[in-house]
Protein backbone atom coordinates (compact mmCIF):
# COMPACT_ATOMS: atom_id res chain seq x y z
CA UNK A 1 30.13 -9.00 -0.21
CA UNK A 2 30.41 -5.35 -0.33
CA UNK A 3 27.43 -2.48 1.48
CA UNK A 4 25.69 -2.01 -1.75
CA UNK A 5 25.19 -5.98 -1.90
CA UNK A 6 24.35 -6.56 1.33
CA UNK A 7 21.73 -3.40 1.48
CA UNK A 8 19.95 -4.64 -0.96
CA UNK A 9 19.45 -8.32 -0.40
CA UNK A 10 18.24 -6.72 3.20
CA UNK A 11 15.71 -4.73 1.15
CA UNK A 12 14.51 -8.06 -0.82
CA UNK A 13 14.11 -9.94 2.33
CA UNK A 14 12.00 -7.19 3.86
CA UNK A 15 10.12 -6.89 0.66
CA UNK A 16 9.63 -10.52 0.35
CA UNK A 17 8.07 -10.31 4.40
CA UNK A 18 5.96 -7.35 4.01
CA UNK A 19 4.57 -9.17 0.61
CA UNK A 20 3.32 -11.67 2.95
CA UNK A 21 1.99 -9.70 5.82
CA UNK A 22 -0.12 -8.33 2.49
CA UNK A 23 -0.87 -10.82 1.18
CA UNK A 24 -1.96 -12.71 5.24
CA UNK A 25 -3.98 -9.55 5.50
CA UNK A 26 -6.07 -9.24 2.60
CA UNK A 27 -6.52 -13.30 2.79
CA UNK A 28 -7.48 -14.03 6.32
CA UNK A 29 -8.52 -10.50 7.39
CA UNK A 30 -11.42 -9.66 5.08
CA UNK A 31 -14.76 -9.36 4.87
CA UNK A 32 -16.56 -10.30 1.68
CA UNK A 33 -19.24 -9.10 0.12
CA UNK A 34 -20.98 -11.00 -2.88
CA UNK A 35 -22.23 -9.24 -5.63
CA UNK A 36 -24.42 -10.76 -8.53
CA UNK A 37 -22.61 -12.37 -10.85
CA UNK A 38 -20.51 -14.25 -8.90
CA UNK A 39 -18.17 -11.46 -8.00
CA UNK A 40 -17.58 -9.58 -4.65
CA UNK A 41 -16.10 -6.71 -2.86
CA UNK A 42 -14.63 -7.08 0.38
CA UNK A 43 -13.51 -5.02 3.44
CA UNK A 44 -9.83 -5.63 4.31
CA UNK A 45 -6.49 -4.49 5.67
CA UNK A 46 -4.44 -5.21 3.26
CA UNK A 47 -3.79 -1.85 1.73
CA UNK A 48 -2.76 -0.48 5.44
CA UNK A 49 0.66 -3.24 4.72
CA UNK A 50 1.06 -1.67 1.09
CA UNK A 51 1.33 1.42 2.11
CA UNK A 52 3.51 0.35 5.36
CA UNK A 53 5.85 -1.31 3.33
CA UNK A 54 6.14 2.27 1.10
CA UNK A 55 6.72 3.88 4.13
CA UNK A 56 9.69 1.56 5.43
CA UNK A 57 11.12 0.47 2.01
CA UNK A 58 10.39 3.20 -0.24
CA UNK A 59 8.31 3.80 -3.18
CA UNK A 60 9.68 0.88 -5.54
CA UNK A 61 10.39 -1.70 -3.33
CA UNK A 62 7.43 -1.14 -1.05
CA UNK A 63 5.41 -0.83 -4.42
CA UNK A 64 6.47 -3.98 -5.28
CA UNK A 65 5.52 -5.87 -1.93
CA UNK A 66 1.99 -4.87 -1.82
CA UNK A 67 2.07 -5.36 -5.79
CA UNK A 68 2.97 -8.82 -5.53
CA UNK A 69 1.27 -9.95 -1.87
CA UNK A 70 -2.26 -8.72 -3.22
CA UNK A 71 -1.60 -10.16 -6.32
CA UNK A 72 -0.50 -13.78 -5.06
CA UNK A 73 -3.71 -13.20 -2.56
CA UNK A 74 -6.16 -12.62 -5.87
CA UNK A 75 -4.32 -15.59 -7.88
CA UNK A 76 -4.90 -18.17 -5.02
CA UNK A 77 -8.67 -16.92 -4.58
CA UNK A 78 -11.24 -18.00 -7.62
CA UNK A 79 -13.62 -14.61 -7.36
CA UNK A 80 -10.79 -12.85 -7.45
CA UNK A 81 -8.10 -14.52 -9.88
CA UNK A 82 -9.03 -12.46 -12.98
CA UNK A 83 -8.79 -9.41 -11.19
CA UNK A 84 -5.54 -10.24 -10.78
CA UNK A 85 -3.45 -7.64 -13.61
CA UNK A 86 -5.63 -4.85 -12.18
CA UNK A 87 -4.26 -5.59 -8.74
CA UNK A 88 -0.72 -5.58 -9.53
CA UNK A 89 -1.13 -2.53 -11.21
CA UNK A 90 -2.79 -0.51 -8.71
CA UNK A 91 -0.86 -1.71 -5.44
CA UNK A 92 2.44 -0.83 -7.15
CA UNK A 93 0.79 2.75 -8.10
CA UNK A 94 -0.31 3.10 -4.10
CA UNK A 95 3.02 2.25 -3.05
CA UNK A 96 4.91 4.58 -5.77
CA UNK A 97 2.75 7.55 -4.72
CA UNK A 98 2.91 6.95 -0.84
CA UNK A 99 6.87 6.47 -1.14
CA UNK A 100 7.86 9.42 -3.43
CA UNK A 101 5.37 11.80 -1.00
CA UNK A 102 7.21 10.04 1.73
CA UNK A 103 10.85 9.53 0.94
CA UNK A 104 11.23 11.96 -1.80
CA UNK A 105 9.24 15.25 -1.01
CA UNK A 106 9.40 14.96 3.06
CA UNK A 107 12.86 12.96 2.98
CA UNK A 108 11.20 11.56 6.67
CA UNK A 109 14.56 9.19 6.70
CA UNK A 110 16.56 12.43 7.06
CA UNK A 111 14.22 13.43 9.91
CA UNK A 112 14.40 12.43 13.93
CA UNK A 113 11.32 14.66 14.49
CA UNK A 114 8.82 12.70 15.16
CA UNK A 115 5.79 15.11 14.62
CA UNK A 116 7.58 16.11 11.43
CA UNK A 117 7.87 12.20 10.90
CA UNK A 118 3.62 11.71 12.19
CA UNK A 119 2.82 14.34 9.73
CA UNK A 120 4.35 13.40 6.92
CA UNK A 121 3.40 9.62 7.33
CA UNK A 122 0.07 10.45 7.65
CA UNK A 123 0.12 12.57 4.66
CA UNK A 124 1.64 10.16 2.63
CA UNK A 125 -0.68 7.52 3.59
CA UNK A 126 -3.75 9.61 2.94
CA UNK A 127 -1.96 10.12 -0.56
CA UNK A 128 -1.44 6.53 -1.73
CA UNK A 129 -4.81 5.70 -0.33
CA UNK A 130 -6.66 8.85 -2.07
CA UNK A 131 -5.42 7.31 -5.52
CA UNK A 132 -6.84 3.77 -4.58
CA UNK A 133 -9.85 5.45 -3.82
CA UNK A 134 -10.66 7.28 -6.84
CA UNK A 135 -8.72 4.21 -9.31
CA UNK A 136 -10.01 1.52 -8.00
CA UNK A 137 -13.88 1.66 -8.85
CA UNK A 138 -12.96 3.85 -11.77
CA UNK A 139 -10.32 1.09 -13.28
CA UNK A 140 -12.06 -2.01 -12.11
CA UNK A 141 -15.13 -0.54 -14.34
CA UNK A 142 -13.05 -0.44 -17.31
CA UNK A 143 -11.54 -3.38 -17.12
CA UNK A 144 -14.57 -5.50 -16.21
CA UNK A 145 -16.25 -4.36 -19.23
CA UNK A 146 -13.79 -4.11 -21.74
CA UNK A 147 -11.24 -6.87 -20.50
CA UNK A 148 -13.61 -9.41 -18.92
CA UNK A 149 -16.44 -8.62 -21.01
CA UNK A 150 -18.78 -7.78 -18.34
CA UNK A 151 -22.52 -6.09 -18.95
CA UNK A 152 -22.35 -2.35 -18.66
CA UNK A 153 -24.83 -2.63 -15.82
CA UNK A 154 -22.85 -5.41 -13.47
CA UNK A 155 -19.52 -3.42 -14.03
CA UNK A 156 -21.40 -0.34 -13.04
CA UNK A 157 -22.82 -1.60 -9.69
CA UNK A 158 -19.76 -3.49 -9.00
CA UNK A 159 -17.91 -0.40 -9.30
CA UNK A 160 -20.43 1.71 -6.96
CA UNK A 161 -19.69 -1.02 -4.24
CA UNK A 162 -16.38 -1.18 -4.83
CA UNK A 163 -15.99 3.00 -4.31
CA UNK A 164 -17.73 2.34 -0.73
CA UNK A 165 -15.61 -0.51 0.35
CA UNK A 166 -12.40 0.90 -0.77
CA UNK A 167 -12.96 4.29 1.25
CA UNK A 168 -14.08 2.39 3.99
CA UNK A 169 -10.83 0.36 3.67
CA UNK A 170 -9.00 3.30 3.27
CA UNK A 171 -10.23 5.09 6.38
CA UNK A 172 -9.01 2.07 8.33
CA UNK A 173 -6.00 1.46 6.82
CA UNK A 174 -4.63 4.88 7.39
CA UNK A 175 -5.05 4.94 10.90
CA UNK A 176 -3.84 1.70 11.28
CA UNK A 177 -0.62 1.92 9.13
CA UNK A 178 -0.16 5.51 10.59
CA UNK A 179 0.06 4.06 14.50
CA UNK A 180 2.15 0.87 13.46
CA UNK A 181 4.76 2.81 11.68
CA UNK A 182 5.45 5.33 13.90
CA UNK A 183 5.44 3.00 16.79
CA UNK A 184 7.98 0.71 15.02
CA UNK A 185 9.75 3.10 13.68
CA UNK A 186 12.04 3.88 16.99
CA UNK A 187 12.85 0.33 17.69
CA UNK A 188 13.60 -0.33 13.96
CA UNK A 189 16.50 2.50 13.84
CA UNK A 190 17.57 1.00 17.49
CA UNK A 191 17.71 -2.14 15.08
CA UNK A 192 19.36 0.17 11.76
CA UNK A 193 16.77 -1.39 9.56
CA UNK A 194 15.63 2.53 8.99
CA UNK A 195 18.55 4.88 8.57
CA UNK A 196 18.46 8.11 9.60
CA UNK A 197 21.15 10.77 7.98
CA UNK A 198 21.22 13.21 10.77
CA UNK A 199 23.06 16.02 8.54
CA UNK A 200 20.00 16.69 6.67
CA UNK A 201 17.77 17.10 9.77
CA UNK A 202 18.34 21.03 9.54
CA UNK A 203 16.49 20.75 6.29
CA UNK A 204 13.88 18.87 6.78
CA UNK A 205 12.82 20.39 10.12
CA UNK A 206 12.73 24.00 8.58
CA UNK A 207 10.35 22.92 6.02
CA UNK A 208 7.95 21.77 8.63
């Protein structure tokens, strides 16, 4: 089994884990909210693991772990099974955006400055989350009244709840994902589960 082979089953497995911290999260760490018509909102932590496993993984693979962890976590839940598709959809986007802010403007894996590291985490995660905020109430509108076939009215207030929980969430999450990354981040190098490529440090320092 050659590098390439070996790197990426590596990234699989840690997709496959951080999947189920997400999915653990959003599950047993929530707070719902009812709403009439059988529906709900919630308050959760979920998102914070998305955009963690951006941060470690990358915007595909990272994508893909929160896509799949929230999605399992909607599937296994009956008020939120049919919002399912919409879930997949917008985790993957959150971990696209955080990871190509993260990996491919700041290049923070060809960094060992850690307030150059701090800042651009942060700013990544505020990025990722920023989308959910604005897509999420705006999307689940659309699709509960013109997928699901909900009243006008019941999609509307769901989506006014939704926009409150969802920055509330996202408040939380980045200052939680924020401090766990950059405190794992040392020991995980010590561990070369993140690689850093010290010859582009010059570069990525300047731009700071």
């Amino acid at each position: 089994m050659n590098n390439k082979e070996t790197s990426t089953i590596m990234k699989l497995a840690e997709t496959a884990i951080l999947a189920a911290l997400c999915y653990v999260s959003f599950t047993f760490l929530q707070i719902k909210i009812p709403v009439p018509g059988g529906d709900a909102t919630s308050l959760h932590i979920g998102n914070a693991f998305c955009v963690l496993a951006a941060l470690l993984l990358g915007g595909v693979y990272g994508g893909m772990a929160g896509a799949v962890g929230m999605t399992i976590a909607d599937l296994m839940d009956p008020v939120y099974i049919t919002g399912a598709p919409k879930t997949f959809v917008l985790k993957l986007c959150i971990g696209l955006i955080t990871g190509l802010v993260a990996h491919k403007v700041a290049k923070i894996n060809e960094s060992t400055d850690k307030s150059y590291v701090f800042k651009w985490s942060l700013i990544a995660s505020v990025a990722g989350l920023a989308f959910n905020v604005v897509a999420d109430p705006v999307v689940g509108f659309f699709y509960k009244q013109y997928i699901l076939g909900q009243p006008q009215e019941m999609a509307a207030v769901l989506a006014k709840l939704s926009a409150v929980t969802t920055f509330v969430n996202a408040v939380v999450s980045v200052i939680l994902v924020v401090f766990i990354y950059n405190a794992l981040r040392p020991a995980l190098i010590k561990m070369n589960l993140i690689q850093i490529h010290p010859v582009q440090k010059d570069k990525t320092v300047s731009a700071n």
